[in-house]
Protein backbone atom coordinates (compact mmCIF):
# COMPACT_ATOMS: atom_id res chain seq x y z
CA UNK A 1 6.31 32.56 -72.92
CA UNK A 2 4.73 33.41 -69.50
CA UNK A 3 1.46 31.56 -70.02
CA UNK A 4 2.91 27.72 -69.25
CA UNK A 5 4.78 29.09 -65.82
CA UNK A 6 1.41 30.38 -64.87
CA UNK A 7 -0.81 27.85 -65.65
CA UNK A 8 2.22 25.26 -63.69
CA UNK A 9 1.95 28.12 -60.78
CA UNK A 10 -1.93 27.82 -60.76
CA UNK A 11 -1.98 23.87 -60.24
CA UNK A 12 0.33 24.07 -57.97
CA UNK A 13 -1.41 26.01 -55.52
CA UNK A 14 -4.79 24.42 -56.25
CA UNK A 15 -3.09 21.52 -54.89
CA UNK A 16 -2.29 23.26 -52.10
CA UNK A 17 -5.48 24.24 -51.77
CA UNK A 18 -7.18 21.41 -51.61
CA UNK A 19 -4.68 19.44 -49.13
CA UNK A 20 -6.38 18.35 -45.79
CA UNK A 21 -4.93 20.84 -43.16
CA UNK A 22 -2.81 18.93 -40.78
CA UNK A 23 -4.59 18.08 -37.32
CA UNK A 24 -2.89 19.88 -34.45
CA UNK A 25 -0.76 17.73 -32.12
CA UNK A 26 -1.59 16.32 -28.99
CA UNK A 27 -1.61 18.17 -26.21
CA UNK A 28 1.66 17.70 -24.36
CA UNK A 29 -0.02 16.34 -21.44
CA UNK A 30 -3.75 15.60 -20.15
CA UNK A 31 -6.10 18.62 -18.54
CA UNK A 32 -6.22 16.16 -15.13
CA UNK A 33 -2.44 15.87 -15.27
CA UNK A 34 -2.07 19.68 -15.52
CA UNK A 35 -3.92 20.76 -13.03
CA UNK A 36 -2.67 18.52 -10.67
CA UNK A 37 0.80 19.80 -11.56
CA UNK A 38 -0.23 22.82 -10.31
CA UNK A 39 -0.96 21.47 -7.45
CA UNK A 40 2.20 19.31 -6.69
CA UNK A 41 4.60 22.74 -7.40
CA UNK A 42 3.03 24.48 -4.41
CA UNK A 43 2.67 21.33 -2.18
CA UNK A 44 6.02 21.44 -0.08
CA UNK A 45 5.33 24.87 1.31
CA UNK A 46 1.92 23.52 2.55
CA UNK A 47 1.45 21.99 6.26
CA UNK A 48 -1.28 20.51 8.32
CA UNK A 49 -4.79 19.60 6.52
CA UNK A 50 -4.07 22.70 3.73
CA UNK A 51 -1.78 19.93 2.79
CA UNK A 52 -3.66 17.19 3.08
CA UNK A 53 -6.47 18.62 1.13
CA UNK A 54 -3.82 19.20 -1.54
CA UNK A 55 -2.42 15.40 -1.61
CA UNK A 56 -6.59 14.53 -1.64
CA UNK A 57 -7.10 16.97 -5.18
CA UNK A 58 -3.95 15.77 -6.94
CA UNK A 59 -5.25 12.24 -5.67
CA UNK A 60 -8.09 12.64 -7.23
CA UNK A 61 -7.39 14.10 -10.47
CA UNK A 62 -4.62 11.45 -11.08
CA UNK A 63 -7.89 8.58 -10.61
CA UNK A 64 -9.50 10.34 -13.42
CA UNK A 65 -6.48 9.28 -15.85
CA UNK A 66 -6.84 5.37 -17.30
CA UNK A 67 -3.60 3.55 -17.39
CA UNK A 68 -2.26 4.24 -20.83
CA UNK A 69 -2.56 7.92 -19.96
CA UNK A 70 -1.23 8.00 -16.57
CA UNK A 71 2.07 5.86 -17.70
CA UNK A 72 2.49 8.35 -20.51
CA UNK A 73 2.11 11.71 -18.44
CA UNK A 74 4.37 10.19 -15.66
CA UNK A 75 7.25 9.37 -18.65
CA UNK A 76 7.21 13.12 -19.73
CA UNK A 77 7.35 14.58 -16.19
CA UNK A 78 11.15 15.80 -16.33
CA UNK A 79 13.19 15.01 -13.36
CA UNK A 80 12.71 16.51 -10.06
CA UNK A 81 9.29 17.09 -11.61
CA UNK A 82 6.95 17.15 -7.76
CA UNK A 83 4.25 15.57 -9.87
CA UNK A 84 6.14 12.96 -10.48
CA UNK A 85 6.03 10.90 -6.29
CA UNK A 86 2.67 11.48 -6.81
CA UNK A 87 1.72 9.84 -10.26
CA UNK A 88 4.86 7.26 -9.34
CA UNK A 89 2.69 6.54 -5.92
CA UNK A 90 0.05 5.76 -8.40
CA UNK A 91 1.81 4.00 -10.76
CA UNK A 92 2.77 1.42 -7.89
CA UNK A 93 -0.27 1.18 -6.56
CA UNK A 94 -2.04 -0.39 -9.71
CA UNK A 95 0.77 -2.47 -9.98
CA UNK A 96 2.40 -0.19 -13.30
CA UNK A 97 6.29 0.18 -13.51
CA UNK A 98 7.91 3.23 -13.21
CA UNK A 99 9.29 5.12 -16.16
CA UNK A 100 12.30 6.25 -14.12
CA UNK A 101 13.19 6.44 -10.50
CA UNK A 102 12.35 9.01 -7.92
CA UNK A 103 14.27 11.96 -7.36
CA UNK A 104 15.83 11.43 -3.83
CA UNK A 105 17.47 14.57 -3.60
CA UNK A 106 20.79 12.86 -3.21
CA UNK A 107 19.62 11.18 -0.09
CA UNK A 108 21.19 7.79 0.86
CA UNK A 109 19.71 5.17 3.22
CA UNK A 110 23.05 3.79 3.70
CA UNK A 111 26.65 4.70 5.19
CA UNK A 112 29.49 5.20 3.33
CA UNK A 113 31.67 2.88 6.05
CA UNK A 114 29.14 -0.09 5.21
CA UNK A 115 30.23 -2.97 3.11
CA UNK A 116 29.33 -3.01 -0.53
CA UNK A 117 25.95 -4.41 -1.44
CA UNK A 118 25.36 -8.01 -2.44
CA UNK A 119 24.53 -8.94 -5.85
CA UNK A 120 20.77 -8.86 -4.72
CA UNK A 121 21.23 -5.66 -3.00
CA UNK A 122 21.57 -7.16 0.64
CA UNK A 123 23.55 -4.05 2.47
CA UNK A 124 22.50 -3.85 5.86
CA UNK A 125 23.89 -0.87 8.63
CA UNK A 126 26.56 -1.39 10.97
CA UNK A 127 24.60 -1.58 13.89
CA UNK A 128 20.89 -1.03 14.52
CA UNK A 129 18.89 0.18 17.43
CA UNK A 130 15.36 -1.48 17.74
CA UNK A 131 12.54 1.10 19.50
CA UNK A 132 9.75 -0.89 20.34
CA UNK A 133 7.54 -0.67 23.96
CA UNK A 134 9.40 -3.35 25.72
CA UNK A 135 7.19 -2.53 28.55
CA UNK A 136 3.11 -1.09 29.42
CA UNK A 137 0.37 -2.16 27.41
CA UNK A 138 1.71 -2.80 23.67
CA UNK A 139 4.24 -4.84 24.99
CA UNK A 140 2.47 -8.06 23.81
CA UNK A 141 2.27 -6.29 20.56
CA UNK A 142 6.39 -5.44 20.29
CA UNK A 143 6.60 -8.91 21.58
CA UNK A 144 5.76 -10.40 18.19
CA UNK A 145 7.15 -8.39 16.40
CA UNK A 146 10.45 -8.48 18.07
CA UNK A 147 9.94 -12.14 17.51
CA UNK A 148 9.41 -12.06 13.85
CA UNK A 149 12.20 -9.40 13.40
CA UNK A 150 15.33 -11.79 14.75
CA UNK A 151 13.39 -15.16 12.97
CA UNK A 152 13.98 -12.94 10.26
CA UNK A 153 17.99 -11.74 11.54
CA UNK A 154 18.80 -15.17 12.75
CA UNK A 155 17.96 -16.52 9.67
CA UNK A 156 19.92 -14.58 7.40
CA UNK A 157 23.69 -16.78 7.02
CA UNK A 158 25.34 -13.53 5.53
CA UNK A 159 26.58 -10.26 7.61
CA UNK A 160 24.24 -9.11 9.99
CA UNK A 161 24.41 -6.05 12.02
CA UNK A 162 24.56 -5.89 15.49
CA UNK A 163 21.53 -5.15 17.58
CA UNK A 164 20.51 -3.18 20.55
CA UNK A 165 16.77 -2.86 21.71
CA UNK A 166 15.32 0.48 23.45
CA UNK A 167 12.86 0.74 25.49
CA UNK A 168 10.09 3.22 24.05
CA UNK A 169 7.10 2.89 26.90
CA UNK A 170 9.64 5.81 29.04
CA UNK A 171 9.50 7.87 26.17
CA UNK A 172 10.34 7.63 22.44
CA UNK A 173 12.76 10.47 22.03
CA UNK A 174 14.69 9.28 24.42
CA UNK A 175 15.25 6.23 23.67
CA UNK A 176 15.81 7.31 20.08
CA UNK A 177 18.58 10.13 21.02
CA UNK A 178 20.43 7.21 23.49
CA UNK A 179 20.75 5.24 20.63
CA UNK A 180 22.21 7.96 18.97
CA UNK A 181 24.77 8.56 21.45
CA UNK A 182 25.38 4.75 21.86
CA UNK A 183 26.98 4.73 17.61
CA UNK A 184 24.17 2.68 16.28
CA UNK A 185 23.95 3.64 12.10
CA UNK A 186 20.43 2.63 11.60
CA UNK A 187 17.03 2.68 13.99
CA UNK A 188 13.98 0.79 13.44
CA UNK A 189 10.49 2.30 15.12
CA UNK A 190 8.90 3.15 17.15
CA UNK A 191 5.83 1.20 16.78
CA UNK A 192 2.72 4.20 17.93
CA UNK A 193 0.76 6.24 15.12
CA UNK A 194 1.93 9.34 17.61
CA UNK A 195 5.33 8.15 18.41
CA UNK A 196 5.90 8.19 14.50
CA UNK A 197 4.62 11.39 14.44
CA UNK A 198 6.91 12.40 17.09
CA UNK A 199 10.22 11.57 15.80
CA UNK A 200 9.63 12.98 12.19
CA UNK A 201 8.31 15.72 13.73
CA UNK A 202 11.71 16.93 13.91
CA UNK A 203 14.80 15.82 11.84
CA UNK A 204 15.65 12.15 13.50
CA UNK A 205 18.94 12.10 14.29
CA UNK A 206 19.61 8.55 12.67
CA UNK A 207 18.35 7.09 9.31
CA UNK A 208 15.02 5.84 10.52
CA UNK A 209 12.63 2.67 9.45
CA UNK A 210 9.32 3.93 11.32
CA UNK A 211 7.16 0.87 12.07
CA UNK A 212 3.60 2.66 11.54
CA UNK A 213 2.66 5.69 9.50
CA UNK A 214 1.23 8.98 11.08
CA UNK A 215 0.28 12.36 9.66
CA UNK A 216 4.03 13.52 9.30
CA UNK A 217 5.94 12.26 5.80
CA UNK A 218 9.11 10.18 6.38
CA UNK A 219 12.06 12.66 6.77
CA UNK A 220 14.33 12.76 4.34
CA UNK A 221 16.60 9.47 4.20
CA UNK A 222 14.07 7.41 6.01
CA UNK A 223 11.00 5.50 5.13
CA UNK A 224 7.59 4.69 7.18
CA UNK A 225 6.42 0.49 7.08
CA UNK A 226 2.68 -0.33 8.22
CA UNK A 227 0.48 -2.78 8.20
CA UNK A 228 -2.46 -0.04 8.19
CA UNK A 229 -5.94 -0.12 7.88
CA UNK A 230 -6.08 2.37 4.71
CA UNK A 231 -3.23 0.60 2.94
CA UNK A 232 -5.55 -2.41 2.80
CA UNK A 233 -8.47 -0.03 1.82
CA UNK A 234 -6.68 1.12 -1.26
CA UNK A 235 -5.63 -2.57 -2.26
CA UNK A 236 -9.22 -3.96 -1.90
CA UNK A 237 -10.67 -1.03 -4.06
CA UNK A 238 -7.46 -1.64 -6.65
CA UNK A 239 -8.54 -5.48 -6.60
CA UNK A 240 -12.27 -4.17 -6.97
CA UNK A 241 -11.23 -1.88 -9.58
CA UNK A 242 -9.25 -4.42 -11.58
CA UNK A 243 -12.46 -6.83 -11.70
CA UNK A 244 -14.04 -4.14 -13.73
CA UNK A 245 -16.87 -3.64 -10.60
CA UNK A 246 -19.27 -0.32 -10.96
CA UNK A 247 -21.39 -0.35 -8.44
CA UNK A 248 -20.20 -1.62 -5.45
CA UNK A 249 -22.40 -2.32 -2.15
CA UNK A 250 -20.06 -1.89 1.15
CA UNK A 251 -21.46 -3.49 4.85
CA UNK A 252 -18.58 -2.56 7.85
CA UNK A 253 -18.67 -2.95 11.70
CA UNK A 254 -17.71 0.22 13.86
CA UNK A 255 -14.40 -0.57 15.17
CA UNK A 256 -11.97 2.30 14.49
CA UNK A 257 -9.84 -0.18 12.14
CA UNK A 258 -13.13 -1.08 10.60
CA UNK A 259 -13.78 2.77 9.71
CA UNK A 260 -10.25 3.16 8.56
CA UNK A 261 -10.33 0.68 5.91
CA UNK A 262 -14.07 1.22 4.61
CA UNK A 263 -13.15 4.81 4.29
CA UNK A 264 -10.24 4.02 2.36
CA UNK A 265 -11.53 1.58 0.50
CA UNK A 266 -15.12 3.70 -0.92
CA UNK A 267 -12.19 7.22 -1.13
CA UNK A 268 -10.14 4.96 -3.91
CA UNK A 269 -13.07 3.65 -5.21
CA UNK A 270 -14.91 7.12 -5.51
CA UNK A 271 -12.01 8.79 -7.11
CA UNK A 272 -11.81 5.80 -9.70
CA UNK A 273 -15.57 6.47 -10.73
CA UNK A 274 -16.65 3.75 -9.40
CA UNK A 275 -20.19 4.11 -7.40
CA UNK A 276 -20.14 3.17 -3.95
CA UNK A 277 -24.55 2.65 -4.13
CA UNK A 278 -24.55 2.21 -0.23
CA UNK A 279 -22.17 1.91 3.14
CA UNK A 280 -24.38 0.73 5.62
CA UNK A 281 -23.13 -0.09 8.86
CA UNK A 282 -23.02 -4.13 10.18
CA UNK A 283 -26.82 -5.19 11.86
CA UNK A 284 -27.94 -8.86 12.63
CA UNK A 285 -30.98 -7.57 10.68
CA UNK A 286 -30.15 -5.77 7.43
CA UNK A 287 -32.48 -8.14 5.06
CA UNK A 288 -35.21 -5.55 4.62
CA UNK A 289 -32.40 -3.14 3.57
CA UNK A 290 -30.68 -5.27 1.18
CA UNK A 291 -33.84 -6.45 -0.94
CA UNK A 292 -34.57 -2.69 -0.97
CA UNK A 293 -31.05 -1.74 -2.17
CA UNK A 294 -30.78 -4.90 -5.12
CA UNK A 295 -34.26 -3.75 -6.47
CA UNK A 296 -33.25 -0.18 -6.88
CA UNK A 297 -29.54 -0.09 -6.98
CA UNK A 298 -28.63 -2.79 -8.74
CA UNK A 299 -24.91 -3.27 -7.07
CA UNK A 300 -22.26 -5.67 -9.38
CA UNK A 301 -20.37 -6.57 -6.06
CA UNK A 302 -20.07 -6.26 -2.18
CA UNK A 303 -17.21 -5.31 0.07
CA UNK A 304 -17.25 -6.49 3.45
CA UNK A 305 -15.46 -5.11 6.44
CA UNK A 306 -16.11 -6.89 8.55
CA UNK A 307 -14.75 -10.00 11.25
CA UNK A 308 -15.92 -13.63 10.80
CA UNK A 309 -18.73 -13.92 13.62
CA UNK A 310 -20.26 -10.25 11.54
CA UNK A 311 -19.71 -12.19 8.06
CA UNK A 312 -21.27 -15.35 8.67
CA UNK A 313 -24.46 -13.25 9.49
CA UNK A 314 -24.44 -10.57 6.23
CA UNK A 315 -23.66 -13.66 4.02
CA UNK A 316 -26.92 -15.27 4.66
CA UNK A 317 -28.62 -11.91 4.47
CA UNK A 318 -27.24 -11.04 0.98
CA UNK A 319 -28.83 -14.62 -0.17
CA UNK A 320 -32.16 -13.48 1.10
CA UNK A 321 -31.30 -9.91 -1.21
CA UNK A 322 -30.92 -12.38 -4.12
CA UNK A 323 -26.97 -10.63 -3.95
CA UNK A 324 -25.07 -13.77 -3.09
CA UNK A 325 -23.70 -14.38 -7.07
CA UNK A 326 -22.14 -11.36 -7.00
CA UNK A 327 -18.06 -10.90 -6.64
CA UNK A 328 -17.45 -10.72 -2.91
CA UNK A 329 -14.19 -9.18 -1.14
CA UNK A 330 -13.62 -9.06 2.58
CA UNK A 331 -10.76 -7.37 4.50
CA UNK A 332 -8.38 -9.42 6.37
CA UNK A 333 -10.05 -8.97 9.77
CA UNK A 334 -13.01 -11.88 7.79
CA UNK A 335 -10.47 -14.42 9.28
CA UNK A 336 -11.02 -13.21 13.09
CA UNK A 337 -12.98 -15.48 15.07
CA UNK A 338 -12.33 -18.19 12.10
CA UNK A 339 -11.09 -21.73 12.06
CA UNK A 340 -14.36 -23.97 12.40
CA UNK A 341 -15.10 -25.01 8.88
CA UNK A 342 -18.39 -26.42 9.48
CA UNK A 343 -19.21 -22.56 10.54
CA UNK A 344 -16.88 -20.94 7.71
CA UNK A 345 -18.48 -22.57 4.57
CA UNK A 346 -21.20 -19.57 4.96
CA UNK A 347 -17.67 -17.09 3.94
CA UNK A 348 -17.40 -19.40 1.01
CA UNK A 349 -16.72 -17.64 -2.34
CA UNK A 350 -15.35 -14.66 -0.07
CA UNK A 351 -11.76 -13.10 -1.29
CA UNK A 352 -9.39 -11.29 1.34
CA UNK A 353 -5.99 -10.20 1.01
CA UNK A 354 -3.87 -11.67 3.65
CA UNK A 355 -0.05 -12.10 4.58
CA UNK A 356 1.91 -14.59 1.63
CA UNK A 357 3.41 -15.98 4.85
CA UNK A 358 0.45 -17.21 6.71
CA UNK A 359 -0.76 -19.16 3.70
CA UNK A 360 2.40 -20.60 1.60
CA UNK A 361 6.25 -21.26 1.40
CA UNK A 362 8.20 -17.84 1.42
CA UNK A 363 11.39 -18.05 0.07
CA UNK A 364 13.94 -17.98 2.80
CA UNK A 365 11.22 -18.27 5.44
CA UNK A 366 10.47 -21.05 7.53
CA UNK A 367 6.98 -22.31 7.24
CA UNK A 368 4.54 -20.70 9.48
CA UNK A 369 3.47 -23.85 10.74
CA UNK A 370 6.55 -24.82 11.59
CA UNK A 371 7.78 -21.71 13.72
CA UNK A 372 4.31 -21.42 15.20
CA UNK A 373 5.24 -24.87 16.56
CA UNK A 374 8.25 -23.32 18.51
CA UNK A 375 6.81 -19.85 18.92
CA UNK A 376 4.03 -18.54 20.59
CA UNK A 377 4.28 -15.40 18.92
CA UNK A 378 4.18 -17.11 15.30
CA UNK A 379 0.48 -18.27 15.90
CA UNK A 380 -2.99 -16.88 15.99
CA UNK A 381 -3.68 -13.41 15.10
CA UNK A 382 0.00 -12.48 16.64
CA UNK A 383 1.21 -14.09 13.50
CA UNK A 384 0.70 -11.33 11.48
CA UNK A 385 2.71 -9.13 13.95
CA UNK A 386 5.36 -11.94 13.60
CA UNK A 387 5.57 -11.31 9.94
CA UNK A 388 5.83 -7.70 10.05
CA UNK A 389 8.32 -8.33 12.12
CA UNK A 390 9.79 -10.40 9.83
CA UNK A 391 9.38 -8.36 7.14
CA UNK A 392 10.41 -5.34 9.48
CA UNK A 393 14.64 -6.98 9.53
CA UNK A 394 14.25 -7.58 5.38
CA UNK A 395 13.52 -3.87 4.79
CA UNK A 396 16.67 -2.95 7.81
CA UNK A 397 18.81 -4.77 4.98
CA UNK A 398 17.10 -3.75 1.47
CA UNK A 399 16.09 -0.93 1.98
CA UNK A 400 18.79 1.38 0.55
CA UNK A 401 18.23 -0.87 -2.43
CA UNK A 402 14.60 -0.11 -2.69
CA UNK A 403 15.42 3.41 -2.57
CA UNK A 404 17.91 3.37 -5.40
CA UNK A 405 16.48 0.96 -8.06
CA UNK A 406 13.66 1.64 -9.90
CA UNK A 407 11.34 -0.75 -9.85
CA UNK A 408 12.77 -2.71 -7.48
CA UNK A 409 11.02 -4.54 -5.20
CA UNK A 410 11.45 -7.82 -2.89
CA UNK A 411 8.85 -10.69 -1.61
CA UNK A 412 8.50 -10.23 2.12
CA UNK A 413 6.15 -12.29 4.60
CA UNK A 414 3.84 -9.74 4.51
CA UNK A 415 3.53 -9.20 0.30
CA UNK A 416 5.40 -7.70 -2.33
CA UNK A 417 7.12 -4.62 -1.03
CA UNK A 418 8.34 -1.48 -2.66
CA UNK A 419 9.21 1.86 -1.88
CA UNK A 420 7.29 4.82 -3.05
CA UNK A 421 8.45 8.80 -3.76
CA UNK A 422 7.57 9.57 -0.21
CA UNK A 423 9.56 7.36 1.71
CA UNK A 424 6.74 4.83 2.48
CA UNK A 425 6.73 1.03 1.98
CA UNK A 426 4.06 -0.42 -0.07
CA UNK A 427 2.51 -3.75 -0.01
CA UNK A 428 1.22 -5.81 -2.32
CA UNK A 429 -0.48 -8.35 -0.52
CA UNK A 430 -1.25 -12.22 -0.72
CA UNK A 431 -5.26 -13.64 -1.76
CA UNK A 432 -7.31 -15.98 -0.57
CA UNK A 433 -10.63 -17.64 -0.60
CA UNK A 434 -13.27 -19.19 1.51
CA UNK A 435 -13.61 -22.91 0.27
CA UNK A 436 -15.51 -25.40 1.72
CA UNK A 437 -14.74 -23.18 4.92
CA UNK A 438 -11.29 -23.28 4.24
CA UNK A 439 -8.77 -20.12 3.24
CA UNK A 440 -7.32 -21.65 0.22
CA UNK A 441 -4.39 -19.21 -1.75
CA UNK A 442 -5.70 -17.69 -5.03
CA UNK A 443 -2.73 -18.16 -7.45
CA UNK A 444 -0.76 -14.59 -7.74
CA UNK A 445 -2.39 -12.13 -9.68
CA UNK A 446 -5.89 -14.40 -9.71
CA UNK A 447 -8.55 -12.52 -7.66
């Protein structure tokens, strides 16, 4: 009676026996991701460059994750994760959406006496003091800028703020604690890398939009704007990056703005694995070094930093290096000393981010043309002040609604603008190319 539940008891665990054992799960998240978790729980408590070495290594082992990946590991972050304004900072910069919005600690860019938002998320303050130098020798700078800023108030046909402008060439914390006293709800500046760097030094005492970036994070509540030389570093290497470039050859001039954007530039390209085969620095005479460089490096495009007079003498060099066919981007300093075509057809074929404003029809923007008729400001290389100026009053009125919406974003004069985990505005900018020595606009998202 006993032999048929055996022989039923044997079979059954033959078959269990011979059952593929089931592959172990994924790991919850990838080794790069990990260890730069580590990184991010410790990175609050750090100051000076022990924390700037620490953004730099969780920088870098974030490049090492492809897009898929990084999307994924930023999804399963939990909230209030520190990771997680890192890999969002990431996210944005490659142009990916967010899986969920910041943790803002319950900051709020906004007053509770304000009127409610607009459907669009217009809420500007009350009142607003502007800190620009007014006076000594960046007042031609805060001149078009100031410009730009009320094209950009005066044009606006709903509620607008009053405004009150402080001096900052006396002294920035000053002018910054008189506008205090004087009731304004909102300040936007100062305009100096160190001025920056001296009002976040400390805890501002008013909800601040900081019109450059220094070495000190946005405090709490407030947010950093800037037209700076790494931020359009990081968006030629992204636009380098999304061509599917390797080896990349990079020729820059010495100017300090020069130096700032190849740096950031071959940094982001670097910690993408992407091969930066040589930097060489801008010469009249480079042709021996380029034919030397294409026979033994083999680069699959070129990155110029460089200003028009430099580029219409590499250009002709790279033809001699047999290196003119290959994909070539320029930073926005190509169109300095521009606007002869019969000289500029030697940039043609070159791509260079630039401001949407200076090249098309921005929605609720005059044209450029026509202001620069009216405005000194508005024309020549001050335009691009004008638009940050511009760009400067859209973020005095959205930016509460940047902070608060995930995702969110809004078209400014100067590119697409968002707002990251650390307080600071990012810019997706505008293209262009060199056409029969002519900028022409790429279409968005052709480069």
């Amino acid at each position: 009676m006993m032999r048929p539940l055996l022989l039923v008891l044997l079979l059954v665990l033959a078959g269990c026996a011979s059952a593929p054992p089931k592959a172990p799960p994924p790991p919850a998240f990838a080794a790069a991701t990990l260890q730069a978790q580590a990184l991010a729980a410790g990175h609050a408590s750090l100051t000076g460059k022990a924390k700037r070495d620490n953004n730099e290594a969780i920088e870098q082992l974030l490049a090492q994750l492809d897009d898929a990946t990084l999307a994924r590991d930023a999804a399963k972050l939990p909230a209030g994760d520190p990771l997680y304004t890192f890999a969002g900072r990431v996210l944005l910069r490659r142009g990916l959406p967010l899986p969920h919005p910041f943790e803002r600690g319950g900051t709020s860019f906004g007053q509770a006496n304000r009127p409610a938002a607009d459907n669009d998320g217009y809420r500007p303050p009350l009142k607003v003091a502007v800190l620009l130098p007014l006076s000594g020798n960046q007042a031609a700078v805060a001149d078009a800028v100031r410009d730009g800023y009320l094209a950009g108030y005066y044009g606006e046909s709903r509620r607008r703020p009053s405004l009150r402008f402080y001096d900052t060439a006396a002294g920035v914390k000053a002018a910054l604690a008189r506008a205090a006293t004087d009731g304004n709800d909102a300040a936007v500046g100062p305009l100096g890398r160190d001025e920056v760097d001296a009002v976040f030094a400390d805890e501002p005492p008013l909800p601040l939009l900081a019109l450059n970036r220094g070495t000190h994070a946005p405090a709490a509540g407030s947010a950093a704007f800037s037209l700076s030389p790494e931020d359009e570093g990081i968006s030629l290497a992204q636009a380098l990056i999304e061509r599917g470039s390797q080896h990349v050859l990079l020729i820059a001039g010495n100017e300090d703005s020069q130096r700032r954007t190849r740096d950031a530039a071959k940094a982001q390209l670097e910690r993408r694995g992407v091969k930066v085969i040589a930097s060489l620095g801008y010469s009249a005479q480079m042709s021996d070094a380029l034919a030397q460089l294409a026979q033994t490096h083999a680069p699959d495009a070129v990155l110029l930093v460089l200003k028009g007079p430099q580029a219409r003498s590499a250009i002709p060099q790279l033809a001699l290096a047999n290196l003119l066919q290959l994909p070539r981007y320029a930073s926005s300093q190509i169109t300095s000393g521009t606007g002869k075509p019969a000289d500029d057809m030697a940039l043609d074929g070159t791509i260079f981010p630039t401001e949407p404003w200076l090249i098309r029809n921005v929605q609720g923007l005059p044209s450029q043309a026509s202001v620069a008729s009216q405005v000194d400001t508005a024309k020549g290389p001050a335009a691009r002040l004008f638009a940050f100026g511009v760009d400067a009053w859209r973020l005095t009125a959205y930016l509460e609604y940047l902070a608060q919406q995930p995702n969110a974003s809004i078209r400014g004069a100067t590119g697409q603008l968002s707002l990251d985990g650390f307080g600071n505005v990012l810019r997706r900018p505008a293209w262009s190319r060199f056409s029969g020595g002519i900028a022409v606009p790429l279409a968005d998202g052709a480069r």
